[in-house]
PDB file of N, CA and C in Angstrom:
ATOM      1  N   UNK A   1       0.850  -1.157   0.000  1.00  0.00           N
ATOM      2  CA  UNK A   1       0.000   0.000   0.000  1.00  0.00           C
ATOM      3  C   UNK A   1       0.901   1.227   0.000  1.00  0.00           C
ATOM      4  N   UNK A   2       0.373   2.447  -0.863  1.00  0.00           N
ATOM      5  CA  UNK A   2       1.036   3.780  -1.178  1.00  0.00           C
ATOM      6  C   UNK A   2       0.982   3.691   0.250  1.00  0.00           C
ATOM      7  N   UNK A   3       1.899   5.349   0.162  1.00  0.00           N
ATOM      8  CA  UNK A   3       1.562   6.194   1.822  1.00  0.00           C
ATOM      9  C   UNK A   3       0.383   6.985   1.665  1.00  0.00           C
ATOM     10  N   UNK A   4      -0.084   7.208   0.279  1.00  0.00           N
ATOM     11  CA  UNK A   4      -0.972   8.327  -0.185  1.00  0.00           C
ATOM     12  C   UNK A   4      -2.008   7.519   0.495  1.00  0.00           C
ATOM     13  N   UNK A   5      -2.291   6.550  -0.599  1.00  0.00           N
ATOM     14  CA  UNK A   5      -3.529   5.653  -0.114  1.00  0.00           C
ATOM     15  C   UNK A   5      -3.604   5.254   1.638  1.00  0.00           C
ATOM     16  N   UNK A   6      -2.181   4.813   2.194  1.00  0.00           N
ATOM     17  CA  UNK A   6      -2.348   4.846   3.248  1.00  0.00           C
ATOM     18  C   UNK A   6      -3.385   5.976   4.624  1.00  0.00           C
ATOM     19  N   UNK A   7      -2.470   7.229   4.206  1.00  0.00           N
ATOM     20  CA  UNK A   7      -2.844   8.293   4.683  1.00  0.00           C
ATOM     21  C   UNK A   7      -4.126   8.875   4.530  1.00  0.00           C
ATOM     22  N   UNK A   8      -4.632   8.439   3.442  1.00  0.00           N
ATOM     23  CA  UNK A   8      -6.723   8.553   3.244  1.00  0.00           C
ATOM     24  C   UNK A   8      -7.045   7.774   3.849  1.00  0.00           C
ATOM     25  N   UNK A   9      -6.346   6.682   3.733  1.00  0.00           N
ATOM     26  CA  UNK A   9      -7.083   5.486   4.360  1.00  0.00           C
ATOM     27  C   UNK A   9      -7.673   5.725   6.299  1.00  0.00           C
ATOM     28  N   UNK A  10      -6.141   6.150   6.476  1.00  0.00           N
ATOM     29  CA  UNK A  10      -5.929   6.948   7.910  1.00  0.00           C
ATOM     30  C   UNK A  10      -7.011   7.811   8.471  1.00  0.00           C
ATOM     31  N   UNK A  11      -7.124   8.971   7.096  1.00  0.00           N
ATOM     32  CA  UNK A  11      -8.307  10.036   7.372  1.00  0.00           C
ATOM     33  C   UNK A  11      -8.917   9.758   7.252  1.00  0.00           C
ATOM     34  N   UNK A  12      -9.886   8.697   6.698  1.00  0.00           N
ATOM     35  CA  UNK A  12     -10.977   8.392   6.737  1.00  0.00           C
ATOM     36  C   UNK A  12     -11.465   7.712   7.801  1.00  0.00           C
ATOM     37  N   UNK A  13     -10.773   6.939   8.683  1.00  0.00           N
ATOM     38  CA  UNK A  13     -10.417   6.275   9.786  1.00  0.00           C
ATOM     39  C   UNK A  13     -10.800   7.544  10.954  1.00  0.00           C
ATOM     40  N   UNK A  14     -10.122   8.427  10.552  1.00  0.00           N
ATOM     41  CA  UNK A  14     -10.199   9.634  11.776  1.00  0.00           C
ATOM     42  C   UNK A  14     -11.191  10.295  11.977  1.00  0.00           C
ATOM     43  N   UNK A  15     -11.707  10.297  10.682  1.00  0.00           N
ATOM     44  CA  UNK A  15     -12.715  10.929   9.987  1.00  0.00           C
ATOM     45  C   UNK A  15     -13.941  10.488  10.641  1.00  0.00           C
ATOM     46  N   UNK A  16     -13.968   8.692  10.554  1.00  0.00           N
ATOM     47  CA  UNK A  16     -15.632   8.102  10.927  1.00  0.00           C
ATOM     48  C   UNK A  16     -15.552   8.139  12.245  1.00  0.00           C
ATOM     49  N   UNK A  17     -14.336   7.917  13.354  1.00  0.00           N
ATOM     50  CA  UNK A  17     -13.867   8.164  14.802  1.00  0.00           C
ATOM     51  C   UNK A  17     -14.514   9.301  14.824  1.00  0.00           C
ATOM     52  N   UNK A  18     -13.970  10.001  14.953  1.00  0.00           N
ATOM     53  CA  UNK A  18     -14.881  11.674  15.245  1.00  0.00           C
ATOM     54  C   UNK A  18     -16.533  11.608  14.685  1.00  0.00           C
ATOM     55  N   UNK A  19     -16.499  11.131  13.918  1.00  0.00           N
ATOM     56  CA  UNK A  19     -18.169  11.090  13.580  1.00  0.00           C
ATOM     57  C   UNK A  19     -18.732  10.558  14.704  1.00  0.00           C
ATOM     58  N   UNK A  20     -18.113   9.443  15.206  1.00  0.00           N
ATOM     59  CA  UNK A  20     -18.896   8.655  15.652  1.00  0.00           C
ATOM     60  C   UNK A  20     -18.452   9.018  17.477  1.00  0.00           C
ATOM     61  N   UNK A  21     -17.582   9.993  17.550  1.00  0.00           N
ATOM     62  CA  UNK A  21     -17.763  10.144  18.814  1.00  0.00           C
ATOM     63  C   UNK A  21     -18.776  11.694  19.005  1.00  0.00           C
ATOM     64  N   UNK A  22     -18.491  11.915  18.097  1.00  0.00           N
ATOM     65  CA  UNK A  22     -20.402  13.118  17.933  1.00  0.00           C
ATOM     66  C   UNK A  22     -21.057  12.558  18.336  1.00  0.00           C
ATOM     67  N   UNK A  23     -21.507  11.232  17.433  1.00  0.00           N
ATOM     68  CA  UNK A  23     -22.717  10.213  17.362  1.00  0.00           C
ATOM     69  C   UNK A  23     -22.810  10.246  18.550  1.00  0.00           C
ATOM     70  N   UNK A  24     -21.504   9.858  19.594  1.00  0.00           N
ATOM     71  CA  UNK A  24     -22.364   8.843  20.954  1.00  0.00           C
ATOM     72  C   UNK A  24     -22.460   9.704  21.708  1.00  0.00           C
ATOM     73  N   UNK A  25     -21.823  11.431  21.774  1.00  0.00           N
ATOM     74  CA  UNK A  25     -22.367  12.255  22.401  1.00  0.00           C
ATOM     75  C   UNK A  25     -23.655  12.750  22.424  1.00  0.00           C
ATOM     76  N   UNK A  26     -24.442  12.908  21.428  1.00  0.00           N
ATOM     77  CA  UNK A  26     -25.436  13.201  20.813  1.00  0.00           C
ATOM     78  C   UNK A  26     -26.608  12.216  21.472  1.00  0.00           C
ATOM     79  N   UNK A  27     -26.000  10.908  20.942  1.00  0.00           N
ATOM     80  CA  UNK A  27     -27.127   9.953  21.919  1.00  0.00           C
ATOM     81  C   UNK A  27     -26.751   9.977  23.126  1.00  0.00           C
ATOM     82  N   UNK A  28     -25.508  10.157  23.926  1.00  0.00           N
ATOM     83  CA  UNK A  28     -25.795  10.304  25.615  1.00  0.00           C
ATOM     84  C   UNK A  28     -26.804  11.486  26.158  1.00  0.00           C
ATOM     85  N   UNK A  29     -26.516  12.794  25.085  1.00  0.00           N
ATOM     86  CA  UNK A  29     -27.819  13.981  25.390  1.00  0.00           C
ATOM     87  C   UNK A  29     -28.985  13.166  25.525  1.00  0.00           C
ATOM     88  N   UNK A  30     -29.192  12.838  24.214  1.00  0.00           N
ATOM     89  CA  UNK A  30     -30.592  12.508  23.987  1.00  0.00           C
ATOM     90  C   UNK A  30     -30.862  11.259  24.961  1.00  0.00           C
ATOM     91  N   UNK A  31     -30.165  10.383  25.328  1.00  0.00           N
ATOM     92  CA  UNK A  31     -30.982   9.244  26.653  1.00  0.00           C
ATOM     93  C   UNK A  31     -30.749  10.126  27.814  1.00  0.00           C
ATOM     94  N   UNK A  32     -29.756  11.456  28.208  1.00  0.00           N
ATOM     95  CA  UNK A  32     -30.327  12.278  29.387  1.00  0.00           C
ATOM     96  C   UNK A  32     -31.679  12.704  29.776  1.00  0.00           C
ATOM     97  N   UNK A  33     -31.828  13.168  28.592  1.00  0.00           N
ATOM     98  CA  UNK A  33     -33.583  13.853  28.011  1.00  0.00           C
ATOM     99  C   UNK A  33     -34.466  13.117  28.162  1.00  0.00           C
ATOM    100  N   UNK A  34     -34.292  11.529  27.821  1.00  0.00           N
ATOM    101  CA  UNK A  34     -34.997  10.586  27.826  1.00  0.00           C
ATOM    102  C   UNK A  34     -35.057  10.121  29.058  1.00  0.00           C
ATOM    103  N   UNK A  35     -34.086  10.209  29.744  1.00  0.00           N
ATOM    104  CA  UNK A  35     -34.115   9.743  31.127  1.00  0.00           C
ATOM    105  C   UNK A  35     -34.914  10.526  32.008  1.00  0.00           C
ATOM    106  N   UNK A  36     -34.784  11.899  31.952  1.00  0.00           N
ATOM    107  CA  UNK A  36     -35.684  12.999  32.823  1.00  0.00           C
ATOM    108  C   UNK A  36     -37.116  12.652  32.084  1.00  0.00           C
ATOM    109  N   UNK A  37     -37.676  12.662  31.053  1.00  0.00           N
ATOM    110  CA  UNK A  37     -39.100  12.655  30.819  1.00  0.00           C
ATOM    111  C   UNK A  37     -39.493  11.567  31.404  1.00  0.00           C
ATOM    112  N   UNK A  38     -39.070  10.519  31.344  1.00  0.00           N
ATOM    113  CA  UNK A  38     -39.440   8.602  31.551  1.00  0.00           C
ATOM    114  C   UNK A  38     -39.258   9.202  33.460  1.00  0.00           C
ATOM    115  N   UNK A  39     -38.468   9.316  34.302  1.00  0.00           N
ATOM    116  CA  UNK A  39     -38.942  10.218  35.354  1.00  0.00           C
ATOM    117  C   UNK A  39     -40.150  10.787  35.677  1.00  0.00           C
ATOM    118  N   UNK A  40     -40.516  11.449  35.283  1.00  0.00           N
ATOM    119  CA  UNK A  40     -41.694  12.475  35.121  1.00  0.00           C
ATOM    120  C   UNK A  40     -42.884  11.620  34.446  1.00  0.00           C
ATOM    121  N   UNK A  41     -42.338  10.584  33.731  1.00  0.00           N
ATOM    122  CA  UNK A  41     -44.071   9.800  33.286  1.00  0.00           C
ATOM    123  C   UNK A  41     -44.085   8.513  34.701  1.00  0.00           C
ATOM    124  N   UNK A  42     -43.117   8.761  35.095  1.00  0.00           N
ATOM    125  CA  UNK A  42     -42.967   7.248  36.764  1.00  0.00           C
ATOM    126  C   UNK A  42     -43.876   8.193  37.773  1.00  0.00           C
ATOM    127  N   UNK A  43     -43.485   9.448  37.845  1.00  0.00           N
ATOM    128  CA  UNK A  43     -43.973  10.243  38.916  1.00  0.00           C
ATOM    129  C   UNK A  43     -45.321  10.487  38.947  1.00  0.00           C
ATOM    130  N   UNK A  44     -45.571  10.386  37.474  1.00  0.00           N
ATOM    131  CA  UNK A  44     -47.031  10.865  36.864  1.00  0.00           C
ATOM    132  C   UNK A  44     -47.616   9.563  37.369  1.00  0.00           C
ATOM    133  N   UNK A  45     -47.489   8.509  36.944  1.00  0.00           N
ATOM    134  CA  UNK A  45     -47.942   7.126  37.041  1.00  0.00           C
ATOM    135  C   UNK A  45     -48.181   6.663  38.233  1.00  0.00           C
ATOM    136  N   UNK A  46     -46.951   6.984  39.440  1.00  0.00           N
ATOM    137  CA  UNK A  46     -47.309   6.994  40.696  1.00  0.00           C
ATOM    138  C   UNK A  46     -48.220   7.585  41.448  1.00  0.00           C
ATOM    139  N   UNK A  47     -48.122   8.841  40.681  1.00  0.00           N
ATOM    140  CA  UNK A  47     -49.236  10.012  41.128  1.00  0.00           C
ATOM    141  C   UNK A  47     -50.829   9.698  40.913  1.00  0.00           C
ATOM    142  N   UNK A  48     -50.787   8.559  39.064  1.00  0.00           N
ATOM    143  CA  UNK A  48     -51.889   8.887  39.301  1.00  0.00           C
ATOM    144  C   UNK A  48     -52.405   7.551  39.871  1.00  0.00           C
ATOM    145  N   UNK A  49     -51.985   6.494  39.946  1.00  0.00           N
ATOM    146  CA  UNK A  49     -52.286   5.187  41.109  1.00  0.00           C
ATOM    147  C   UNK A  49     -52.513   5.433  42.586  1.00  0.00           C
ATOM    148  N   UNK A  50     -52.045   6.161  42.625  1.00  0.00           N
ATOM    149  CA  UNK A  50     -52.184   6.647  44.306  1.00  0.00           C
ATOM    150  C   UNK A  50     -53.956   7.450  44.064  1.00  0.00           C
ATOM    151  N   UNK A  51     -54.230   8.249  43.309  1.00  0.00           N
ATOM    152  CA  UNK A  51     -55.215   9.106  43.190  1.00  0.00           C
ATOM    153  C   UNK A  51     -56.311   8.051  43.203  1.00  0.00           C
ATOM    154  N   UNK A  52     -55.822   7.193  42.169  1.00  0.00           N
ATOM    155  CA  UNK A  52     -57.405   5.789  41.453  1.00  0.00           C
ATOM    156  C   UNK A  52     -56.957   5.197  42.281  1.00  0.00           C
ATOM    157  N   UNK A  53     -56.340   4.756  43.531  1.00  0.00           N
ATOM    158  CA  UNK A  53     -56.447   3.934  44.834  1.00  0.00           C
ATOM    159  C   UNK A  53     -57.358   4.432  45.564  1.00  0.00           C
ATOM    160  N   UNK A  54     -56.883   5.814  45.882  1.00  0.00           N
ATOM    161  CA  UNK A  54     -58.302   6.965  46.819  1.00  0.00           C
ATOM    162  C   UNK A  54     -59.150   6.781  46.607  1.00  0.00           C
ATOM    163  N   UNK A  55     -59.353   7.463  44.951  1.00  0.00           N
ATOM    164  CA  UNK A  55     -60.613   7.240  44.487  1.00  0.00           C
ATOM    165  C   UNK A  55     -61.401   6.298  44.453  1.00  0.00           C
ATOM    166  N   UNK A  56     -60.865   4.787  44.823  1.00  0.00           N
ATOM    167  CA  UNK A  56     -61.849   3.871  44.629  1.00  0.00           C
ATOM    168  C   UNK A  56     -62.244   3.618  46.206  1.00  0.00           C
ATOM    169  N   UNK A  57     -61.318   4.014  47.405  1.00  0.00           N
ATOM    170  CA  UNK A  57     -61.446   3.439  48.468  1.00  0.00           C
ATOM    171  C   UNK A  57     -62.726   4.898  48.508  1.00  0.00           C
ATOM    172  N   UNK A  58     -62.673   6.097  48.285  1.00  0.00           N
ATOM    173  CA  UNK A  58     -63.889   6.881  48.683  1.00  0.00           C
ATOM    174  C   UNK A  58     -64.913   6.446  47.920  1.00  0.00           C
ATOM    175  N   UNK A  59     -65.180   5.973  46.342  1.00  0.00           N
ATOM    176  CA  UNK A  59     -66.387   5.474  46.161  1.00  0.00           C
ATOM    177  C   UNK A  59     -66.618   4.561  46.689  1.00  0.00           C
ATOM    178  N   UNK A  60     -66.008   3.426  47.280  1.00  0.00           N
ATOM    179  CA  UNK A  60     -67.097   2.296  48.015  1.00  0.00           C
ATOM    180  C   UNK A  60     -67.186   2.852  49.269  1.00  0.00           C
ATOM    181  N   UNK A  61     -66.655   3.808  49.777  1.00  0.00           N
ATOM    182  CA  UNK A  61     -67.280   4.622  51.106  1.00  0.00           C
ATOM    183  C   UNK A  61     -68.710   5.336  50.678  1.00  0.00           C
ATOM    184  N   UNK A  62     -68.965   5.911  49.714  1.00  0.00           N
ATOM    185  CA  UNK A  62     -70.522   6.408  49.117  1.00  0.00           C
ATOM    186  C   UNK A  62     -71.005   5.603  49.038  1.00  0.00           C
ATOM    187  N   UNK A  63     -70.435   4.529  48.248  1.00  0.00           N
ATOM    188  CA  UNK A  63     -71.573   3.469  47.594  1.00  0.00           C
ATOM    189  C   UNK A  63     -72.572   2.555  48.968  1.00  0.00           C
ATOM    190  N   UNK A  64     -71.254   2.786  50.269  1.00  0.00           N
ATOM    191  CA  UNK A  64     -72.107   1.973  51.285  1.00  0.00           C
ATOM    192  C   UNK A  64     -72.856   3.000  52.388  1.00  0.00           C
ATOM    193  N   UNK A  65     -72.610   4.511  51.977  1.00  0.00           N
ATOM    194  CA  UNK A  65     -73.302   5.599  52.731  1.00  0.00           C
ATOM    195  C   UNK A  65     -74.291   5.467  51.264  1.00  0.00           C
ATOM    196  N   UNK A  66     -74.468   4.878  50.494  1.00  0.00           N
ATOM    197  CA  UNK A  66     -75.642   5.537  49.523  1.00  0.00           C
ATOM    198  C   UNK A  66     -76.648   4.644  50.016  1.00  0.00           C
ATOM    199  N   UNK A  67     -76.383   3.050  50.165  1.00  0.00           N
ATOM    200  CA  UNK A  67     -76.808   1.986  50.793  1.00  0.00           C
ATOM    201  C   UNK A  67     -77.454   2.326  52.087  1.00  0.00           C
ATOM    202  N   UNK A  68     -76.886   2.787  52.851  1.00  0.00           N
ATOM    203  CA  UNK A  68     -77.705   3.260  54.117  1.00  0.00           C
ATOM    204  C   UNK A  68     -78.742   4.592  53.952  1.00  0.00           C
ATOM    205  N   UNK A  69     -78.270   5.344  53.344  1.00  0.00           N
ATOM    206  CA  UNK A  69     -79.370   5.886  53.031  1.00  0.00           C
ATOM    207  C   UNK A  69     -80.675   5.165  52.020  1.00  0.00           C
ATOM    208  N   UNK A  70     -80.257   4.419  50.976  1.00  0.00           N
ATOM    209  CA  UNK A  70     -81.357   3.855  50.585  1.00  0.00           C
ATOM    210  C   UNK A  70     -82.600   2.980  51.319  1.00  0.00           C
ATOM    211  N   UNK A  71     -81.117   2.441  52.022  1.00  0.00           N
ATOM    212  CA  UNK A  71     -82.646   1.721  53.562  1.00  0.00           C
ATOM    213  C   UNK A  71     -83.205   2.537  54.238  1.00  0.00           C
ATOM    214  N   UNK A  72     -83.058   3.237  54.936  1.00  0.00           N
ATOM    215  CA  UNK A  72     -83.749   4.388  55.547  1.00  0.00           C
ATOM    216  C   UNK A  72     -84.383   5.326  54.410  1.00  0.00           C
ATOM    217  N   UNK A  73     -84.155   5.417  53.456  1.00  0.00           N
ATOM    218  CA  UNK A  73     -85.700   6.202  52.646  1.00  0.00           C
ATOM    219  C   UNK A  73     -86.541   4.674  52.161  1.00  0.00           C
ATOM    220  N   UNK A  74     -86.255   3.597  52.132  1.00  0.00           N
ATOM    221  CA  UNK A  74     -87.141   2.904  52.411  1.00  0.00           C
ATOM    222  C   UNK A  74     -88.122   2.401  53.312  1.00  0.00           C
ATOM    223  N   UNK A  75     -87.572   2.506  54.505  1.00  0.00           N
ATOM    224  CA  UNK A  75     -88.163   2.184  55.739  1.00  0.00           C
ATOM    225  C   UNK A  75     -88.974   3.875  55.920  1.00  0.00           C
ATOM    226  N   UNK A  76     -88.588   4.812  55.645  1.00  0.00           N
ATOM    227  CA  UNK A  76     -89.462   6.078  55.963  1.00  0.00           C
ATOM    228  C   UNK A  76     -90.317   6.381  54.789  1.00  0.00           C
ATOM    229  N   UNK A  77     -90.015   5.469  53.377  1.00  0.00           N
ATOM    230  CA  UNK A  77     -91.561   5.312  52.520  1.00  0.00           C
ATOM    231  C   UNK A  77     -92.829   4.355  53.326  1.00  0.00           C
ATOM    232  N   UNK A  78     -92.078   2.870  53.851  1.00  0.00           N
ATOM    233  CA  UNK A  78     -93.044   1.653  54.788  1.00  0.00           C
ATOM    234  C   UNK A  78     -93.473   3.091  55.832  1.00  0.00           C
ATOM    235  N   UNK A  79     -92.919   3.844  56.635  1.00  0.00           N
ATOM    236  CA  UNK A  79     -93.629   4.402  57.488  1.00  0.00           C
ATOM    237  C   UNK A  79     -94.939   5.617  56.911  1.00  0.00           C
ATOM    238  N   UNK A  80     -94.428   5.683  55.667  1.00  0.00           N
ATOM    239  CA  UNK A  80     -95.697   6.880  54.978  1.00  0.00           C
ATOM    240  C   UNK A  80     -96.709   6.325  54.366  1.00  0.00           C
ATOM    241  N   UNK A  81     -96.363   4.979  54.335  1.00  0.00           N
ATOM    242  CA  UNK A  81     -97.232   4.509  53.526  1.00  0.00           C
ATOM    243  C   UNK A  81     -98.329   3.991  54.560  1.00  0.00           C
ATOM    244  N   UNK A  82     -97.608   3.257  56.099  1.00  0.00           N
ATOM    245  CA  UNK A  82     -98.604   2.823  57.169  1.00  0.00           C
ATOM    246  C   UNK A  82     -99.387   4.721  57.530  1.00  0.00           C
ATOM    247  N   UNK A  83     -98.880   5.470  57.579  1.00  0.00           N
ATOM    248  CA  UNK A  83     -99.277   6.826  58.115  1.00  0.00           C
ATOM    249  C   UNK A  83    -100.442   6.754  57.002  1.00  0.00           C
ATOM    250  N   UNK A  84    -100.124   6.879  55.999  1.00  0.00           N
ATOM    251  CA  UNK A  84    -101.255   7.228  54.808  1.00  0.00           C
ATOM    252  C   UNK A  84    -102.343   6.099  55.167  1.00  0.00           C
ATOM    253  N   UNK A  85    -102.478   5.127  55.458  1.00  0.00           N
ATOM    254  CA  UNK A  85    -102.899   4.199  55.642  1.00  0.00           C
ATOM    255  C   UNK A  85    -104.166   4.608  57.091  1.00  0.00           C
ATOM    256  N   UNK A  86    -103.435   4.999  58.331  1.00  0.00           N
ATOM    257  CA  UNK A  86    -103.533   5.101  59.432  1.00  0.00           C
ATOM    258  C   UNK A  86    -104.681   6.364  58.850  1.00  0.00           C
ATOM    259  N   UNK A  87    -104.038   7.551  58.169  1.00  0.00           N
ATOM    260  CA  UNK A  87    -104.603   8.995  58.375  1.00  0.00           C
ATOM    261  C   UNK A  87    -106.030   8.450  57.326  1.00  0.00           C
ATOM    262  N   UNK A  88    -106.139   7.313  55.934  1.00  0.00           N
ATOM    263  CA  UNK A  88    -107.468   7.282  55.729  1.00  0.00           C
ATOM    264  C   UNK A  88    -108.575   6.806  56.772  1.00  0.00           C
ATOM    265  N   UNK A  89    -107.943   5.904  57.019  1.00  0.00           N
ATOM    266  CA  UNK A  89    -109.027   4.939  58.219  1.00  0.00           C
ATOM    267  C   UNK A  89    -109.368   6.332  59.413  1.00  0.00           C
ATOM    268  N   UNK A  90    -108.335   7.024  59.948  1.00  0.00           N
ATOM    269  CA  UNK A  90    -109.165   8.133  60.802  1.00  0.00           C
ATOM    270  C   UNK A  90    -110.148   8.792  60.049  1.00  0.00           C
ATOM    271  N   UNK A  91    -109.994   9.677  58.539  1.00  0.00           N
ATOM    272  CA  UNK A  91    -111.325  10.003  58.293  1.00  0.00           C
ATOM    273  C   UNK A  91    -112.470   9.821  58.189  1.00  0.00           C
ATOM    274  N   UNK A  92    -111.834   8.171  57.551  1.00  0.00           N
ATOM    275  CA  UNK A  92    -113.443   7.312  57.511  1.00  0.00           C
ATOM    276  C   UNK A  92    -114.243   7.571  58.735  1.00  0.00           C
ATOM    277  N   UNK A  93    -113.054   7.345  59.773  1.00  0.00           N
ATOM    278  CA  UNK A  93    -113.892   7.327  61.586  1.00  0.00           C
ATOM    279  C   UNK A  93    -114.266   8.451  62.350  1.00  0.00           C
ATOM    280  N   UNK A  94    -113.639   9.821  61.523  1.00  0.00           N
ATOM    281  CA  UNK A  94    -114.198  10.901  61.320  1.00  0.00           C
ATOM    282  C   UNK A  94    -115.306  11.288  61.060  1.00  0.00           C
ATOM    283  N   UNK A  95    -115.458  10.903  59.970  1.00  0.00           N
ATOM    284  CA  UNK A  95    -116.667  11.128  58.524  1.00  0.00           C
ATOM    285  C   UNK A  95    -117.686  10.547  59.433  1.00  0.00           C
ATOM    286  N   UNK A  96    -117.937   9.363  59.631  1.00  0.00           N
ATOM    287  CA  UNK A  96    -118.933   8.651  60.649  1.00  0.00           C
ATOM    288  C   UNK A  96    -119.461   9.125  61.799  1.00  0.00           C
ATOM    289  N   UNK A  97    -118.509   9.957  63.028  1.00  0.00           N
ATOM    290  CA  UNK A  97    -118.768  10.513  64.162  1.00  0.00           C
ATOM    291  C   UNK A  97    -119.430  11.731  63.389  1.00  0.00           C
ATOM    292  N   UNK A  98    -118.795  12.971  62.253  1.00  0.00           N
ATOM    293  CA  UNK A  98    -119.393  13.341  62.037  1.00  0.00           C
ATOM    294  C   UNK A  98    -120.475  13.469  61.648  1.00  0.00           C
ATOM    295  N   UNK A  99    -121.065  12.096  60.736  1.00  0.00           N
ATOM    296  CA  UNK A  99    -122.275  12.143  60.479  1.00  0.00           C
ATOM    297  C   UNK A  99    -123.347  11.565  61.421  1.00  0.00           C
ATOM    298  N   UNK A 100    -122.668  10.819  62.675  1.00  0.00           N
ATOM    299  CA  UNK A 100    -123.628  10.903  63.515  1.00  0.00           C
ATOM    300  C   UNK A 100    -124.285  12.025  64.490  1.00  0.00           C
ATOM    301  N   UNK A 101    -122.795  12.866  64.476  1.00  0.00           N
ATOM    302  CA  UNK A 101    -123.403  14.311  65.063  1.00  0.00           C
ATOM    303  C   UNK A 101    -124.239  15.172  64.408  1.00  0.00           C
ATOM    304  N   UNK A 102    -124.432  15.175  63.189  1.00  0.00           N
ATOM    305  CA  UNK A 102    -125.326  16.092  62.343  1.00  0.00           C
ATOM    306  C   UNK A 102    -126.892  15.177  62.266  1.00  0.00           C
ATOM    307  N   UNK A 103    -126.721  14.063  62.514  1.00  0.00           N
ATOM    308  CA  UNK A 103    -128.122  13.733  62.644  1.00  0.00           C
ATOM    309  C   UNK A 103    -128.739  13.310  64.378  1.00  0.00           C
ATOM    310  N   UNK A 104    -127.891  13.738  64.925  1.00  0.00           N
ATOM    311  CA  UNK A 104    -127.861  13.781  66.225  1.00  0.00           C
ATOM    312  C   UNK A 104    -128.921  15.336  66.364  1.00  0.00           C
ATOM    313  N   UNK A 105    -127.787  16.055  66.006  1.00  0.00           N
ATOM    314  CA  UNK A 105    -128.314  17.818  65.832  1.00  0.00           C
ATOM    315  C   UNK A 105    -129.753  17.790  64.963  1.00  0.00           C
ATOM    316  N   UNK A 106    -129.499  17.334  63.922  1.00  0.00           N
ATOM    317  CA  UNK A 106    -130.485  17.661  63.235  1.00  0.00           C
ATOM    318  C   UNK A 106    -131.838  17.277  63.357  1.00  0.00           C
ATOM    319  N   UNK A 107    -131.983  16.153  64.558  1.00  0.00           N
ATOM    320  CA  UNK A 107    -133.302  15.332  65.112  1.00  0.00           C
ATOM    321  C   UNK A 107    -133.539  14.421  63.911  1.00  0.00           C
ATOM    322  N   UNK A 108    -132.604  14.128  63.198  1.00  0.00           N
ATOM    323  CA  UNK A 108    -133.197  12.670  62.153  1.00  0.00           C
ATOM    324  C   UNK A 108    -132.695  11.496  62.705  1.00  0.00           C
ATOM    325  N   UNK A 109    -132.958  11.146  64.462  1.00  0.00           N
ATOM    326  CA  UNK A 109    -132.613   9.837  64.609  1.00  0.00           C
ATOM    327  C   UNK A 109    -133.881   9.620  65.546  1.00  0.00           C
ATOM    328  N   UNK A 110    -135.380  10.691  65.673  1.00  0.00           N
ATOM    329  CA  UNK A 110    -135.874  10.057  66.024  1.00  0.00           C
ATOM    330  C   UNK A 110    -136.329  10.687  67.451  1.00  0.00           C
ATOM    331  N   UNK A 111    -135.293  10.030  68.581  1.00  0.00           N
ATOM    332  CA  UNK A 111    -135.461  10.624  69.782  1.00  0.00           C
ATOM    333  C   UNK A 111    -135.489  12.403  70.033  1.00  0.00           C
ATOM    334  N   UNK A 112    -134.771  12.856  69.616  1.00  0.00           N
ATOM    335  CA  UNK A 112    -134.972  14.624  69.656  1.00  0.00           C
ATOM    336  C   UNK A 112    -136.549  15.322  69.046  1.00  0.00           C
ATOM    337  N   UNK A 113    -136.841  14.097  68.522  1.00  0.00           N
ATOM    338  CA  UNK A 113    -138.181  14.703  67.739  1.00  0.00           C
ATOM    339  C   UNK A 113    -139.459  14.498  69.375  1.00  0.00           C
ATOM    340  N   UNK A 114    -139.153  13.428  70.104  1.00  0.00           N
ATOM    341  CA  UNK A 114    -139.865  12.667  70.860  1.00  0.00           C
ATOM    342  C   UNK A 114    -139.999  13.733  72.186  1.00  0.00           C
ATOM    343  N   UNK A 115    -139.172  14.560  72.231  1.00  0.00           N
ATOM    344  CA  UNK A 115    -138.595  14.966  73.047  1.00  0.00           C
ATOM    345  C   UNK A 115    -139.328  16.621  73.423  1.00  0.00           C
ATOM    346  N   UNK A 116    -139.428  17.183  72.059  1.00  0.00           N
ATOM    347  CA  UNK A 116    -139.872  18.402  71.735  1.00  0.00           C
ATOM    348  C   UNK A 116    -141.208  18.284  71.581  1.00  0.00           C
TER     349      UNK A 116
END
């Protein structure tokens, strides 16, 4: 081999060396960069597992305060419904006393007529 040819041969040698120690600088930046974001998506990820852990331990805390309230507006419909129940039967027993007092008053049972 020339020295000519040698000596390209050389620079070209020196040539792709230096390229390629750009290269691996370039990619150590870029997996720094990569390293801080991938960070920040762990933190995120932690952040948001911790949140949908909460979040699920407070919805089955509603879901079993919704539960207790659903029994108790059930049991206080059974009580409106015996009340509604209770408050017709008094009118009926109303309605009756009253209409025995108006024919009481009014002498259509008879004795008040007997009387006068």
């Amino acid at each position: 081999m020339d020295d000519e040819k040698l000596e390209k041969t050389i620079e070209f040698i020196l040539s792709n060396q230096a390229q390629f120690t750009v290269d691996i600088q370039l990619l150590q930046e870029s997996n720094k960069d990569a390293e801080k974001r991938l960070s920040v998506l762990e933190r995120a990820t932690v952040n948001l597992y911790n949140s949908l852990t909460e979040t699920n331990k407070n919805t089955s805390a509603v879901a079993d305060k919704v539960d207790l309230v659903a029994d108790k507006v059930d049991k206080l419909a059974d009580k409106v419904d015996k009340l509604a129940d209770s408050q017709k039967e008094t009118d009926e027993r109303l309605n009756a006393l009253i209409l025995m007092a108006e024919k009481f008053f009014s002498g259509e049972n008879g004795d008040s007529e007997n009387k006068n």
